[in-house]
N, C-alpha and C. Protein backbone atom coordinates (compact mmCIF):
# COMPACT_ATOMS: atom_id res chain seq x y z
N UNK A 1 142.89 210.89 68.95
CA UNK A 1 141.91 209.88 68.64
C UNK A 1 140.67 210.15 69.48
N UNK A 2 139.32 209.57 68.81
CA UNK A 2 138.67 210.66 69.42
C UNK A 2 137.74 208.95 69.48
N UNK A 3 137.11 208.89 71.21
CA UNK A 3 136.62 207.67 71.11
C UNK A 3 134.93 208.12 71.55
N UNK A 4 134.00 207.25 71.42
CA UNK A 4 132.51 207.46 71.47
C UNK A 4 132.65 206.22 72.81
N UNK A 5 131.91 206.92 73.69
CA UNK A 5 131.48 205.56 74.48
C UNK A 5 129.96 205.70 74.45
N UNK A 6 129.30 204.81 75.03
CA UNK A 6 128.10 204.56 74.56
C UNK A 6 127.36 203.99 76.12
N UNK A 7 126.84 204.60 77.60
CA UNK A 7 126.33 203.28 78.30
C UNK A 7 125.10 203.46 78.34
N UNK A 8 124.24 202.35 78.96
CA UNK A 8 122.75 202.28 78.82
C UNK A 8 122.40 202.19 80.31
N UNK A 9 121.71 202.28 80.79
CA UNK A 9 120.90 202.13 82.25
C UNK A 9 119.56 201.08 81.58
N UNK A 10 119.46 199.73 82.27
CA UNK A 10 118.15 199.14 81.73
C UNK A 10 118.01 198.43 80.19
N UNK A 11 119.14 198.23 79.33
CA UNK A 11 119.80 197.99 78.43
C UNK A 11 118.74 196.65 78.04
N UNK A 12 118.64 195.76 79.11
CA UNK A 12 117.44 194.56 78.30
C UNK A 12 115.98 195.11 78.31
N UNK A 13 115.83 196.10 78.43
CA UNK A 13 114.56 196.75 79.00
C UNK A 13 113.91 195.75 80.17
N UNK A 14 114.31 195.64 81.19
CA UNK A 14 113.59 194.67 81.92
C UNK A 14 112.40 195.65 83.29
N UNK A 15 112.99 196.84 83.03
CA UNK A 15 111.60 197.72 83.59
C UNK A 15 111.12 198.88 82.37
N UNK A 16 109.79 198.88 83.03
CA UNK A 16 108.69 199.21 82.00
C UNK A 16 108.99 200.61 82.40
N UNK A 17 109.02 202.20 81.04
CA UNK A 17 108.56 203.33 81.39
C UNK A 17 107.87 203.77 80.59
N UNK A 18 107.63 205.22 81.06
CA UNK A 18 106.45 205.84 80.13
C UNK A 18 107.30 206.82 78.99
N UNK A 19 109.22 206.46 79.49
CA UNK A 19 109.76 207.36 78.28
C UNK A 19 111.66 206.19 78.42
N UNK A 20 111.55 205.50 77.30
CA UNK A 20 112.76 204.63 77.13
C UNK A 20 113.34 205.40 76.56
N UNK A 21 113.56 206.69 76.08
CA UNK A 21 114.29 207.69 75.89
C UNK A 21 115.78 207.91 76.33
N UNK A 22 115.85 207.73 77.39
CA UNK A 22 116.76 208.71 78.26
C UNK A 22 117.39 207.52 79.22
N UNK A 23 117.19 206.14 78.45
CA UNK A 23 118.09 205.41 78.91
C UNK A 23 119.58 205.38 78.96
N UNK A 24 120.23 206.24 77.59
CA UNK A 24 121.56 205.84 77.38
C UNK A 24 121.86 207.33 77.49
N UNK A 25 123.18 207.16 77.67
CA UNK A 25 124.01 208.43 77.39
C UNK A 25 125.20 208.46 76.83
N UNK A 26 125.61 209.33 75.47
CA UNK A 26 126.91 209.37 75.08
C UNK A 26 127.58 210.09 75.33
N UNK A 27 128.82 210.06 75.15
CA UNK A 27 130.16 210.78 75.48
C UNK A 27 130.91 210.67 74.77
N UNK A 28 131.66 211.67 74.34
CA UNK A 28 133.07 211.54 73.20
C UNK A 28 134.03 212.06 74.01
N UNK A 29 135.11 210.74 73.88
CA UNK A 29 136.01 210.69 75.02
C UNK A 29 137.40 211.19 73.69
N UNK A 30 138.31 212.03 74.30
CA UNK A 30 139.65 212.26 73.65
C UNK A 30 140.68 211.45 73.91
N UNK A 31 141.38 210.73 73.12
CA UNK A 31 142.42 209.69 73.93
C UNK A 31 144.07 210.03 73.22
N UNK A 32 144.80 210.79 73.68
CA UNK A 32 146.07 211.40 73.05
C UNK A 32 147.10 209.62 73.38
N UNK A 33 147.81 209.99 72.33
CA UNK A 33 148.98 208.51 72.28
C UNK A 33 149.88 209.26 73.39
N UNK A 34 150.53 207.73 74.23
CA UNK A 34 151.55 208.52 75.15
C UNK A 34 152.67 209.48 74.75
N UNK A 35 153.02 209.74 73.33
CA UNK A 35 154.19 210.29 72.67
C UNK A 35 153.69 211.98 72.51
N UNK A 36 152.27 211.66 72.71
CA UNK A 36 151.76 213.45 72.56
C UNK A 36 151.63 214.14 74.32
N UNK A 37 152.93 214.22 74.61
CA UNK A 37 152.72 214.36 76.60
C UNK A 37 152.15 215.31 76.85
N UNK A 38 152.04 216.30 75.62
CA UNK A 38 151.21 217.83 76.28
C UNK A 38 149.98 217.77 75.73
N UNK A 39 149.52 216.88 75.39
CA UNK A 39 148.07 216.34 74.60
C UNK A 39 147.04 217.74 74.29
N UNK A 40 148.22 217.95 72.79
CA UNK A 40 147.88 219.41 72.12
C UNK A 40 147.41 218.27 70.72
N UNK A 41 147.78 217.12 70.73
CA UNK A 41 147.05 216.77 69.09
C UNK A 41 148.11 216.97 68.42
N UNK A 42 149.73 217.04 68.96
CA UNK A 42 150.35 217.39 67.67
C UNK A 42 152.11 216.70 68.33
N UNK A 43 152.64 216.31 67.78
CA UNK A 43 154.19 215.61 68.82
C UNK A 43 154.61 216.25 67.94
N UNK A 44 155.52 217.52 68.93
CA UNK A 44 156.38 218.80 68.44
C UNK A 44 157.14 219.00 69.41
N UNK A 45 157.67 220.22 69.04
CA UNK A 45 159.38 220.73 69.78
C UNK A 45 158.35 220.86 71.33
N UNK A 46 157.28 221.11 71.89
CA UNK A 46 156.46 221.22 73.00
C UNK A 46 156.91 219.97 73.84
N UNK A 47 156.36 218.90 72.47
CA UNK A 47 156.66 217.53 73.84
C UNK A 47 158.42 217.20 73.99
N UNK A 48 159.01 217.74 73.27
CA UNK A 48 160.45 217.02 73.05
C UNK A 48 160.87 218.13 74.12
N UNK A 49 160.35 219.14 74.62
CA UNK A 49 161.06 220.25 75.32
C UNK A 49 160.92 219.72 77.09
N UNK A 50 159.24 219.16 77.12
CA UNK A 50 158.92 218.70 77.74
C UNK A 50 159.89 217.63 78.30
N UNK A 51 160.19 216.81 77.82
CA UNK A 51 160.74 215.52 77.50
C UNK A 51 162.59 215.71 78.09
N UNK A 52 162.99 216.95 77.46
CA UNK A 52 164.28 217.08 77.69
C UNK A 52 164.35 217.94 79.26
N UNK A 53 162.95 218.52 79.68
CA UNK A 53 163.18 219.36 80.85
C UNK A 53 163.27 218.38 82.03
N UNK A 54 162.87 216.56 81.29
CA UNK A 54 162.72 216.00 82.57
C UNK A 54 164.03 214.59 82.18
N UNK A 55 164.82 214.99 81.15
CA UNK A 55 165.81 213.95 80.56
C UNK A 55 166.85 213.39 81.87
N UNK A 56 166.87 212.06 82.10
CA UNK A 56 167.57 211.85 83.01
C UNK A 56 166.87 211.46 84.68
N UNK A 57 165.83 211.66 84.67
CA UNK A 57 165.31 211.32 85.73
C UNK A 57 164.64 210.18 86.39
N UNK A 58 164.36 209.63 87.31
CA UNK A 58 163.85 208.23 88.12
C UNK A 58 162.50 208.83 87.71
N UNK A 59 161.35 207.94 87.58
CA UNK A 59 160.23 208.12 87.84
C UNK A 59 159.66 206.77 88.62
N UNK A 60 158.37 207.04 89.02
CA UNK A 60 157.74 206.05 89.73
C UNK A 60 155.92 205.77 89.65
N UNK A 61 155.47 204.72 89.55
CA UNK A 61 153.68 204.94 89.46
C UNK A 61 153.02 205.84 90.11
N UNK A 62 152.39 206.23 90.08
CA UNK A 62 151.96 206.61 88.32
C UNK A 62 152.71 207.42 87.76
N UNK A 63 153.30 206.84 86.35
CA UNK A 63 154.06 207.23 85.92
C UNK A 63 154.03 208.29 85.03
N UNK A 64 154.58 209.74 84.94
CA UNK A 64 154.41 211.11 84.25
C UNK A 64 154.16 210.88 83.05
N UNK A 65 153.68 211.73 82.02
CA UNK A 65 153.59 211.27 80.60
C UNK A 65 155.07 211.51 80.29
N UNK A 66 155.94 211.90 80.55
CA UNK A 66 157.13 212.36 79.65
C UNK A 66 158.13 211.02 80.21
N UNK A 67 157.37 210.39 80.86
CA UNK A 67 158.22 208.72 80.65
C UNK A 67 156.99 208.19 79.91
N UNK A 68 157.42 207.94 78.62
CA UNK A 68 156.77 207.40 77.83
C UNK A 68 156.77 206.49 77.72
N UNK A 69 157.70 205.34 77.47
CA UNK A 69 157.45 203.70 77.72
C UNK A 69 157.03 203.39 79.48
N UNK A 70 156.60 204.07 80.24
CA UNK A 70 156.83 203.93 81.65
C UNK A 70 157.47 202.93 82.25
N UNK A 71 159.38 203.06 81.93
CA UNK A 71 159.92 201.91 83.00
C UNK A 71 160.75 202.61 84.05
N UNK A 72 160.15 203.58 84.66
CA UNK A 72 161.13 204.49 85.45
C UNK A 72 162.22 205.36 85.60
N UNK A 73 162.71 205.25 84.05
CA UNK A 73 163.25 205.87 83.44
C UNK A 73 163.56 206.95 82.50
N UNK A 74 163.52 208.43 82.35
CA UNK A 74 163.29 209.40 81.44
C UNK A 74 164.82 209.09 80.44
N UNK A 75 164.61 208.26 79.29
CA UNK A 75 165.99 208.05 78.73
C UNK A 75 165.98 208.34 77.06
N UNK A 76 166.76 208.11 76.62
CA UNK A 76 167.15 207.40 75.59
C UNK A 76 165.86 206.55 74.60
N UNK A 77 164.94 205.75 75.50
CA UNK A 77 164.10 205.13 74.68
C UNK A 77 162.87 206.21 74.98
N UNK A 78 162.20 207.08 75.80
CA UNK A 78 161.65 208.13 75.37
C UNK A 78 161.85 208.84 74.35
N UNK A 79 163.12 209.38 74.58
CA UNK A 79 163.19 210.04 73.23
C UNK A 79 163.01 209.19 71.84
N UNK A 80 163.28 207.95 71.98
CA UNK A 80 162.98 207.60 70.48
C UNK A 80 161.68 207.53 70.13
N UNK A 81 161.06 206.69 71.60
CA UNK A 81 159.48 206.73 70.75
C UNK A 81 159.41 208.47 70.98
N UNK A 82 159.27 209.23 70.82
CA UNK A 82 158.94 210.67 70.84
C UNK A 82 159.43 210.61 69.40
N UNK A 83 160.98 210.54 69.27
CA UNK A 83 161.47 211.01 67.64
C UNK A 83 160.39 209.71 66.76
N UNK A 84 160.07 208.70 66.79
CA UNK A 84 159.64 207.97 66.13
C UNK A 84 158.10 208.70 65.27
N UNK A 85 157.50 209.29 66.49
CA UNK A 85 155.94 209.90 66.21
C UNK A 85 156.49 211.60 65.84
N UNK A 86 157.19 212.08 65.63
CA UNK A 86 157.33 213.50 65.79
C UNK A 86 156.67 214.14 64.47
N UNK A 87 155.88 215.27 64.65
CA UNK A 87 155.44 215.96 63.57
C UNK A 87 153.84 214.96 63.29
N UNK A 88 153.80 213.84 63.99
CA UNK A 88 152.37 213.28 63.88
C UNK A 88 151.13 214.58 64.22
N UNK A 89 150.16 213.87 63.87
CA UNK A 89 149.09 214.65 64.61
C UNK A 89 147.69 213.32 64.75
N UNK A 90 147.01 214.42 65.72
CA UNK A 90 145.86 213.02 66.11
C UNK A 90 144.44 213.94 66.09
């Protein structure tokens, strides 16, 4: 998912220039869903490999992408939301 942010410097114009130009600046920000952990744009055998290299483990904040619901847990409900999105793309 691909997001636009947009900020302004001076936005009510409340100072005067000789170029209101170059007030704003954009950016296109990339934002991968937590189910894409290798944030390739695509939930494949990559993230599920990912996923199984860390199956079974404690995690803690900040929490890795391959705990996907982040409750400290690499389980069972990772893998589903993973199988749930698999073969998606973004």
């Amino acid at each position: 998912q691909t997001i636009e942010v947009k900020v302004c410097a001076d936005g009510r114009d409340s100072i005067e220039e000789s170029d209101e130009e170059n007030n704003c600046r954009t950016e296109k920000c990339l934002r991968y869903p937590r189910w894409d952990i290798d944030r390739s744009g695509e939930v494949n055998s990559e993230d599920l490999a990912i996923l199984a290299g860390h199956y079974g483990e404690s995690t803690r904040p900040p929490y890795p992408r391959y705990d996907i619901n982040q409750d400290g847990q690499v389980d069972y409900k990772d893998l589903a939301m993973l199988g749930a999105h698999y073969g998606e793309t973004y």
